[in-house]
PDB file of N, CA and C in Angstrom:
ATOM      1  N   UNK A   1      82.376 -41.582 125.126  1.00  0.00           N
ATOM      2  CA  UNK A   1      83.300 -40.613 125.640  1.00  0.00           C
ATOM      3  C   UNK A   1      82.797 -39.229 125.237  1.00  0.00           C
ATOM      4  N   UNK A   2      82.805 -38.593 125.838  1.00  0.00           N
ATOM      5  CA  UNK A   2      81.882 -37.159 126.001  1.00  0.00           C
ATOM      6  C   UNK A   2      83.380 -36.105 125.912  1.00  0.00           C
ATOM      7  N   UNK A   3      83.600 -35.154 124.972  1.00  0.00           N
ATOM      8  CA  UNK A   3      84.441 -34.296 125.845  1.00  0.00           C
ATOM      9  C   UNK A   3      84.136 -32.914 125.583  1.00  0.00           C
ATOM     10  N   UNK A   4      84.209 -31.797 126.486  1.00  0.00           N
ATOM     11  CA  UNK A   4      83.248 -30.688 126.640  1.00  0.00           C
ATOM     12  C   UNK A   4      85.045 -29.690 126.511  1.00  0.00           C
ATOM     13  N   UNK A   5      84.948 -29.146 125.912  1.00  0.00           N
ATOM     14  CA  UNK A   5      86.290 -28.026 125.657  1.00  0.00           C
ATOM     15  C   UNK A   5      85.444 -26.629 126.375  1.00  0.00           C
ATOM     16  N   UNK A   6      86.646 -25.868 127.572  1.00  0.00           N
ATOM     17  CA  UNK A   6      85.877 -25.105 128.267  1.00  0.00           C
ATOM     18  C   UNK A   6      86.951 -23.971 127.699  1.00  0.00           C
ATOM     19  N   UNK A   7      87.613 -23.775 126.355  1.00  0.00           N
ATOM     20  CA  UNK A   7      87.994 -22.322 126.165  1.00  0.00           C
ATOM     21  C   UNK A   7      86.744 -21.823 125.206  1.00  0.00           C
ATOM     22  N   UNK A   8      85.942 -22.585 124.208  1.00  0.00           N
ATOM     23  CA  UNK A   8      85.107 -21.701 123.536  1.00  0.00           C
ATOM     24  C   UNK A   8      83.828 -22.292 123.600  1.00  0.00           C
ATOM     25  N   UNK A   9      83.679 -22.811 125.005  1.00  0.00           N
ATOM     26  CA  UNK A   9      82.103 -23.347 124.757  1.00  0.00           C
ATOM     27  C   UNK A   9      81.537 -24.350 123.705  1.00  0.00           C
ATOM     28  N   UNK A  10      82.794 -25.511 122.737  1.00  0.00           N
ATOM     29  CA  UNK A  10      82.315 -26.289 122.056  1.00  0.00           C
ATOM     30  C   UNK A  10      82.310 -27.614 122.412  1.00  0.00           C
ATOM     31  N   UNK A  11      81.616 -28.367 122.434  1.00  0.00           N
ATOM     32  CA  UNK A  11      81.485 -29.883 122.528  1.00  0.00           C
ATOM     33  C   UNK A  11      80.913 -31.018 121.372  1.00  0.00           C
ATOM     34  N   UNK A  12      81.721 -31.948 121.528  1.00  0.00           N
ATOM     35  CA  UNK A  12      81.500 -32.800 120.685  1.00  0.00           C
ATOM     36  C   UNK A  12      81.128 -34.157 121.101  1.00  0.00           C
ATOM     37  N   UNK A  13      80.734 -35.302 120.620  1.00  0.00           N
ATOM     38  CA  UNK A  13      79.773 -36.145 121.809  1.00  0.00           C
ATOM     39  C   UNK A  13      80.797 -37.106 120.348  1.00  0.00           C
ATOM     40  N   UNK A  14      81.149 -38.472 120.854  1.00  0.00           N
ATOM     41  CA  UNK A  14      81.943 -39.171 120.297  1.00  0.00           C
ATOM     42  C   UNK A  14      81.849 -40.496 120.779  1.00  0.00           C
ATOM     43  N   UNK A  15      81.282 -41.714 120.152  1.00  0.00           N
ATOM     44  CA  UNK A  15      81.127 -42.975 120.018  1.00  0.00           C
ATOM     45  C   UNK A  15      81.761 -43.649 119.027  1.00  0.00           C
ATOM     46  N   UNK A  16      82.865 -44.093 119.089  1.00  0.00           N
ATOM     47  CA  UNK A  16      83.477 -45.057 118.255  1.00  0.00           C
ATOM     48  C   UNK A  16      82.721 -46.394 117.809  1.00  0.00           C
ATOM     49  N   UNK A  17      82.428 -46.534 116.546  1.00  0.00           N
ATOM     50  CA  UNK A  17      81.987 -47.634 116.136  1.00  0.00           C
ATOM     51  C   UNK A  17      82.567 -48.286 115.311  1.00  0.00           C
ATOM     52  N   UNK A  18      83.358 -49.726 115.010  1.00  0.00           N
ATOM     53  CA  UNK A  18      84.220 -50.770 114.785  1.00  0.00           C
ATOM     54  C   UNK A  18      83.398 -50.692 113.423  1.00  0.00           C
ATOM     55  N   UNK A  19      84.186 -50.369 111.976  1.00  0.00           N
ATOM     56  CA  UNK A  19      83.467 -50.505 110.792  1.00  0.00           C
ATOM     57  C   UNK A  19      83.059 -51.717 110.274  1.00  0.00           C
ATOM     58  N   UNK A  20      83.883 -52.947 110.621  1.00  0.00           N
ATOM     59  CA  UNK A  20      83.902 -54.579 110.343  1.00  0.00           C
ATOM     60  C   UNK A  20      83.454 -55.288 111.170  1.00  0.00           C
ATOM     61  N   UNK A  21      82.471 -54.476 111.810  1.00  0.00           N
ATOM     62  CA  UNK A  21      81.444 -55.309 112.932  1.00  0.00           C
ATOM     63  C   UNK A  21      79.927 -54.919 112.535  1.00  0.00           C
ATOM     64  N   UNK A  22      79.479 -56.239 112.151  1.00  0.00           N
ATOM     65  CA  UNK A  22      78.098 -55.562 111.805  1.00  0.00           C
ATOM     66  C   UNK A  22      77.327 -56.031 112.941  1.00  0.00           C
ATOM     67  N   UNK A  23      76.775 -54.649 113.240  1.00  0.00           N
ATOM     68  CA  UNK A  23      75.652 -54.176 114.475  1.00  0.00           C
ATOM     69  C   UNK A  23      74.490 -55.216 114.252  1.00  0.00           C
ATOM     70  N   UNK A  24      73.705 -55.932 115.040  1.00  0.00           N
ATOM     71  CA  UNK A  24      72.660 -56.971 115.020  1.00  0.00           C
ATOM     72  C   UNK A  24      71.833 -55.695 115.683  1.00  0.00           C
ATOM     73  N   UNK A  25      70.718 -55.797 115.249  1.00  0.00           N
ATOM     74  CA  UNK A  25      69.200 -55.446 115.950  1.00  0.00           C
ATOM     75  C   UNK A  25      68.900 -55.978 117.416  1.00  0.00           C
ATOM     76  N   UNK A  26      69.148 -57.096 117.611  1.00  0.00           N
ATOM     77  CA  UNK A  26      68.528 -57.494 118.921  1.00  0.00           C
ATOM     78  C   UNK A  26      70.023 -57.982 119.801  1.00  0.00           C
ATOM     79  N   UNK A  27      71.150 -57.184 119.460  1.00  0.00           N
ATOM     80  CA  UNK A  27      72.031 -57.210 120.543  1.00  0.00           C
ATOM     81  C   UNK A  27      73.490 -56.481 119.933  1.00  0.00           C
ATOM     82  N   UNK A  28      74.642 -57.390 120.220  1.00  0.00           N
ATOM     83  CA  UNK A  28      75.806 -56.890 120.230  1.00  0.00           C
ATOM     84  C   UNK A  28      76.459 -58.166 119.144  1.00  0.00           C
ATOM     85  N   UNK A  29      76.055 -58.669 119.180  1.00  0.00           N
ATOM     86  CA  UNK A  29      76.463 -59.886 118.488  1.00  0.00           C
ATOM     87  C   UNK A  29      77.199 -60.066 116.631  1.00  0.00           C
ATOM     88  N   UNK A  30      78.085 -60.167 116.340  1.00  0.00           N
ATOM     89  CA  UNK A  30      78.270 -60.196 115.817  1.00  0.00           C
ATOM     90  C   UNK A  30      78.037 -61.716 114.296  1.00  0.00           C
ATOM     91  N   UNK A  31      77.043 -61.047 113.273  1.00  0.00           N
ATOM     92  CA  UNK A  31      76.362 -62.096 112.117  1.00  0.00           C
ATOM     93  C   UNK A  31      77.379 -61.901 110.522  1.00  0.00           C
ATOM     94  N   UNK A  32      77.283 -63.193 110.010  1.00  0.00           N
ATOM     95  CA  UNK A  32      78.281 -63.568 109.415  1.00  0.00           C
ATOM     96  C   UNK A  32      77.213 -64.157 108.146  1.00  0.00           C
ATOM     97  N   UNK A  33      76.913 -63.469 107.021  1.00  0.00           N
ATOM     98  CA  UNK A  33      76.153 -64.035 105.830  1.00  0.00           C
ATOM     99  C   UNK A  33      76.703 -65.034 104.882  1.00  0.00           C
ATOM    100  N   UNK A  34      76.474 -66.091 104.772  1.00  0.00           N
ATOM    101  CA  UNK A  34      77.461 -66.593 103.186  1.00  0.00           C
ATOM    102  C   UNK A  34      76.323 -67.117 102.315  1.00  0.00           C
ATOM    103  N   UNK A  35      76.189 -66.212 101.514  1.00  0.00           N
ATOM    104  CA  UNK A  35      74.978 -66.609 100.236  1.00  0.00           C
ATOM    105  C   UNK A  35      75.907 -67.164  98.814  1.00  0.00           C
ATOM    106  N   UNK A  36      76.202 -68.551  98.686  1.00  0.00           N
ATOM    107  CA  UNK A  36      76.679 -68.742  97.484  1.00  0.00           C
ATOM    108  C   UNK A  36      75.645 -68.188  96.327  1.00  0.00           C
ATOM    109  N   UNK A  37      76.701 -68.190  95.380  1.00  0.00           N
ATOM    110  CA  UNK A  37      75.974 -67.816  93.880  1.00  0.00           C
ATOM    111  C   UNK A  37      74.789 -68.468  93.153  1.00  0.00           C
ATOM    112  N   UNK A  38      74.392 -69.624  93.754  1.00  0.00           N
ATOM    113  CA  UNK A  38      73.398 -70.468  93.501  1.00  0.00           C
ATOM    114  C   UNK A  38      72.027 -69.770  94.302  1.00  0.00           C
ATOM    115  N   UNK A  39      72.223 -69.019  95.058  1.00  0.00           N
ATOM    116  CA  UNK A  39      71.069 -68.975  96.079  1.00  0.00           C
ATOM    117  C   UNK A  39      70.388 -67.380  95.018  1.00  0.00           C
ATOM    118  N   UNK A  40      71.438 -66.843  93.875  1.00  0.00           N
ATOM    119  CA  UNK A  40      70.633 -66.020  93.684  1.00  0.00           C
ATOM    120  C   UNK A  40      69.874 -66.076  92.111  1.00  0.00           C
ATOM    121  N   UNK A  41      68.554 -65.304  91.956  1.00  0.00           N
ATOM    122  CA  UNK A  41      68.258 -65.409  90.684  1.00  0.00           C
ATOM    123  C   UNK A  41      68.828 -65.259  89.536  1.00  0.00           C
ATOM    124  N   UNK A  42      68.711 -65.877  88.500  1.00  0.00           N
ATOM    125  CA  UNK A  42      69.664 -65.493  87.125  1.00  0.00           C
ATOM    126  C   UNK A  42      69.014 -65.285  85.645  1.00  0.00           C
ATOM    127  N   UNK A  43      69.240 -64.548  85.211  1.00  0.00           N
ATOM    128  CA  UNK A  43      68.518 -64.479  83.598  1.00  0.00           C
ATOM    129  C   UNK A  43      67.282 -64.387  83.461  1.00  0.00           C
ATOM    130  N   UNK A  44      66.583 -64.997  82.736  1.00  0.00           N
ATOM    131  CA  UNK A  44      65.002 -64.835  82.619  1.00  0.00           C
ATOM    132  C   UNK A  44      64.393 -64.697  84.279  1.00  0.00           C
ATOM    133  N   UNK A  45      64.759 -65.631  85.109  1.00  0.00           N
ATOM    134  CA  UNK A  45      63.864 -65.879  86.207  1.00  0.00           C
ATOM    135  C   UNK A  45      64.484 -64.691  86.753  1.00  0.00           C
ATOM    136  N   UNK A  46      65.320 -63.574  87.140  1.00  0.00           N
ATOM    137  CA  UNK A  46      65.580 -62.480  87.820  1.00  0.00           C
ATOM    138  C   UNK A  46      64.321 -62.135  86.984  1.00  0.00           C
ATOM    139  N   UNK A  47      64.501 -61.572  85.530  1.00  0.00           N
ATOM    140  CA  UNK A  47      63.319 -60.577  85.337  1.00  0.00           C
ATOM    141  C   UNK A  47      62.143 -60.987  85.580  1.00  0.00           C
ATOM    142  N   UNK A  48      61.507 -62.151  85.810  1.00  0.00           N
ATOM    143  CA  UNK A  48      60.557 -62.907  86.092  1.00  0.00           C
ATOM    144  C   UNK A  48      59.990 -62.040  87.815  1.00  0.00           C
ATOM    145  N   UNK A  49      61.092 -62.715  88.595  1.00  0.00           N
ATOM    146  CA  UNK A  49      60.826 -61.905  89.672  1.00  0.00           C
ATOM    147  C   UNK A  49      60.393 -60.608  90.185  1.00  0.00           C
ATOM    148  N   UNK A  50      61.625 -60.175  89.635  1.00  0.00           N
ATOM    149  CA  UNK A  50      61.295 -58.303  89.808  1.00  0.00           C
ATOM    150  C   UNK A  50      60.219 -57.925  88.834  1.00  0.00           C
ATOM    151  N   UNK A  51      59.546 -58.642  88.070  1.00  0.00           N
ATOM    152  CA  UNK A  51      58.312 -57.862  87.322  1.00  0.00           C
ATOM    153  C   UNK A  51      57.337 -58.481  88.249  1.00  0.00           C
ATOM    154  N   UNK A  52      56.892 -59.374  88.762  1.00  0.00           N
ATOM    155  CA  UNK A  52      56.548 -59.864  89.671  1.00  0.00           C
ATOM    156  C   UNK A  52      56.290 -59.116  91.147  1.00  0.00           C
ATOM    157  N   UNK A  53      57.094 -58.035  91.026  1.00  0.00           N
ATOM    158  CA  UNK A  53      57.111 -57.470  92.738  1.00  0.00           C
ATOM    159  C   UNK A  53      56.607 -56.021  92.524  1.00  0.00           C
ATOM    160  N   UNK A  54      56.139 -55.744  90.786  1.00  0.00           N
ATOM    161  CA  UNK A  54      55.992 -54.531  90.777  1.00  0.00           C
ATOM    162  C   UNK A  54      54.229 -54.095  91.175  1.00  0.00           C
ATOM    163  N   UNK A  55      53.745 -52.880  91.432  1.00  0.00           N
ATOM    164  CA  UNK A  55      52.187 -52.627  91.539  1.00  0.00           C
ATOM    165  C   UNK A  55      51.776 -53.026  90.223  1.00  0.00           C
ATOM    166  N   UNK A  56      50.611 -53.276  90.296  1.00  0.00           N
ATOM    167  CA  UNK A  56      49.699 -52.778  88.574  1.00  0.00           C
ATOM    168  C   UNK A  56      49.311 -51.722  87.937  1.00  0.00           C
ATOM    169  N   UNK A  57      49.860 -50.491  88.823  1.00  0.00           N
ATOM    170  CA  UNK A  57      50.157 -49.202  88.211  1.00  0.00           C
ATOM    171  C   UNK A  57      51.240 -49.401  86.823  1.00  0.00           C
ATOM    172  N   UNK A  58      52.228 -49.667  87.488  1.00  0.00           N
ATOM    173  CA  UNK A  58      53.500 -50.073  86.533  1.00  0.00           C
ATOM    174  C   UNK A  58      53.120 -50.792  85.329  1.00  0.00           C
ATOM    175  N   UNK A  59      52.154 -51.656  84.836  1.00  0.00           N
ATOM    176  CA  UNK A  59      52.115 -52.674  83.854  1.00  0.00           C
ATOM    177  C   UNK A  59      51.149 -51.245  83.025  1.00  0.00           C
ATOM    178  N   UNK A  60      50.454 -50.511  83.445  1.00  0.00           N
ATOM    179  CA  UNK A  60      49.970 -49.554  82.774  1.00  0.00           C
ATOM    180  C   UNK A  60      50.802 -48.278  82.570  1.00  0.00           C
ATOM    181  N   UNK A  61      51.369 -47.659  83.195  1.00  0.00           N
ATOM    182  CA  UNK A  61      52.809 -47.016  82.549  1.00  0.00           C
ATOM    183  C   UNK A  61      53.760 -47.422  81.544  1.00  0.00           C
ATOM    184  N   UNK A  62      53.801 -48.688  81.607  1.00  0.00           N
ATOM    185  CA  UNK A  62      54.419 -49.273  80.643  1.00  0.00           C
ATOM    186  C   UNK A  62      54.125 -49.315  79.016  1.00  0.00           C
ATOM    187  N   UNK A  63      52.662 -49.609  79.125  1.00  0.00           N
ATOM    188  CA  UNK A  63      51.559 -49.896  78.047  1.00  0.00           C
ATOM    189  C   UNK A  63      51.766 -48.881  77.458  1.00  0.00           C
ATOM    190  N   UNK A  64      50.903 -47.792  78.507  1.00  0.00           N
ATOM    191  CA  UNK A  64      51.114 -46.331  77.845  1.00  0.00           C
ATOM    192  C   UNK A  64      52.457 -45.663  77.009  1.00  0.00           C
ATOM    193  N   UNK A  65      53.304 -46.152  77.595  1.00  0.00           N
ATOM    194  CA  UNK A  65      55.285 -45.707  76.651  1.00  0.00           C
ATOM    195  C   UNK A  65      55.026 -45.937  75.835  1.00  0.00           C
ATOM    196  N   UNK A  66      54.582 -47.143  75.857  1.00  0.00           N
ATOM    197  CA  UNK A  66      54.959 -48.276  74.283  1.00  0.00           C
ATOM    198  C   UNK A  66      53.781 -48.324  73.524  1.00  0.00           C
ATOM    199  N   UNK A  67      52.792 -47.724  73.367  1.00  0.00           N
ATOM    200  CA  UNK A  67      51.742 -47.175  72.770  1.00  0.00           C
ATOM    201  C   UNK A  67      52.599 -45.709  71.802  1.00  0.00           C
ATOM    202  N   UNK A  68      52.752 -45.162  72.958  1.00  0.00           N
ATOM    203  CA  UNK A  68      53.110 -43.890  72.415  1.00  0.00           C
ATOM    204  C   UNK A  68      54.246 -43.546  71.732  1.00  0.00           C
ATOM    205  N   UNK A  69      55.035 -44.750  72.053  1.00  0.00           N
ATOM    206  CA  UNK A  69      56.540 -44.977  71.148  1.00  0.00           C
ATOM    207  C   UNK A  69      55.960 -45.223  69.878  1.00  0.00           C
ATOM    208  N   UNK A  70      54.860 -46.374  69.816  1.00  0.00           N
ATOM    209  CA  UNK A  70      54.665 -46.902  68.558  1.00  0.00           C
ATOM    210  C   UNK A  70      53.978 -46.161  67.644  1.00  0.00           C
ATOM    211  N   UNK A  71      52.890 -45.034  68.293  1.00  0.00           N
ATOM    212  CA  UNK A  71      52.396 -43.729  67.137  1.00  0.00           C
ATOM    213  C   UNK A  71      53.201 -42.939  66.705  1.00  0.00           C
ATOM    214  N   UNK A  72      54.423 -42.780  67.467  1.00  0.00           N
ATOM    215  CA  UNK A  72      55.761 -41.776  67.521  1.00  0.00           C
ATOM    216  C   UNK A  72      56.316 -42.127  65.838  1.00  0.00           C
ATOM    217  N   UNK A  73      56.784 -44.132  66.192  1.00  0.00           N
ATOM    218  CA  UNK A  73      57.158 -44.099  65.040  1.00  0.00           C
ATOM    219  C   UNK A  73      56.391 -44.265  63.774  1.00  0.00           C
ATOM    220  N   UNK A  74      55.373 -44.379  63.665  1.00  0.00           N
ATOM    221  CA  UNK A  74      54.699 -44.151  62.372  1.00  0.00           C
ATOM    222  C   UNK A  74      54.855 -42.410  61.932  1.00  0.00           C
ATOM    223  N   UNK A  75      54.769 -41.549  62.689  1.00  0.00           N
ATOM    224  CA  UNK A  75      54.434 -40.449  62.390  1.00  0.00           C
ATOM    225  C   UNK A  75      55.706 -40.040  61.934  1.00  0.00           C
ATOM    226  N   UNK A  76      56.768 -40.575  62.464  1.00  0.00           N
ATOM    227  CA  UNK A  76      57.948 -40.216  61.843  1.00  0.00           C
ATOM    228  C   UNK A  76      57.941 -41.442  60.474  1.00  0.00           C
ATOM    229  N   UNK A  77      57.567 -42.118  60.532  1.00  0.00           N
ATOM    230  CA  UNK A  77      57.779 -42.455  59.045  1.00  0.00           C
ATOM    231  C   UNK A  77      56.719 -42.176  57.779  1.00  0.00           C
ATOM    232  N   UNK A  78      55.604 -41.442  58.246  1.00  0.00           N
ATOM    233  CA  UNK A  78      54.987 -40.712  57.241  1.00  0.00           C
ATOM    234  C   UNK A  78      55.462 -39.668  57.129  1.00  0.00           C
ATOM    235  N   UNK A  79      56.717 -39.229  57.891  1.00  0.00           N
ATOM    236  CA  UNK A  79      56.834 -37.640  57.404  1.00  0.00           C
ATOM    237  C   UNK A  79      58.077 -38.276  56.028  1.00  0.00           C
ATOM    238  N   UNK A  80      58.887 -39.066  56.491  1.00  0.00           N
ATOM    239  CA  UNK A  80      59.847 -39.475  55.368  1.00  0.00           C
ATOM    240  C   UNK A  80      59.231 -40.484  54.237  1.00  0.00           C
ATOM    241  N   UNK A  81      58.244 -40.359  53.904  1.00  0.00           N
ATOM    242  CA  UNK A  81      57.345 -41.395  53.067  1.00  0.00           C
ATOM    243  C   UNK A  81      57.288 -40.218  51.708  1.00  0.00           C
ATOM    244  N   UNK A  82      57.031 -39.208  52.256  1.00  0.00           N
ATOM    245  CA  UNK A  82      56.721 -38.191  51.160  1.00  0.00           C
ATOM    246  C   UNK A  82      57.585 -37.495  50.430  1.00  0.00           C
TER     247      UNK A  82
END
């Protein structure tokens, strides 16, 4: 529905879309998901996964933190040593 207001020259272009209808890609059709709680990862094997999906950039960013955490804390405990 198009409607064009002719006192100040403004228009607004207006398509109603149904919020509890989810839009499909290859039509009009309306899709219905039911993923029980079993279907998803849990505990160790989630983190298993998602470390799993990361680049090998990441496993070296990592290294590097925890390198630098670990000189961090020595240096703070030679300053309280003395």
């Amino acid at each position: 529905m198009v409607y064009i207001s002719t006192k100040r020259d403004i228009f607004a272009v207006h398509f109603y879309k149904d919020p509890n209808k989810i839009q499909n890609v290859f039509g009009d059709d309306t899709v219905f998901y039911n993923y029980t709680e079993s279907d998803y990862y849990t505990g160790y094997t989630k983190f298993k996964f998602q470390m799993s999906q990361l680049p090998k950039q990441t496993f070296y960013l990592i290294l590097g933190f925890l390198i630098f955490l670990n000189i961090s804390m020595f240096s703070i405990k030679e300053r309280f040593l003395n």
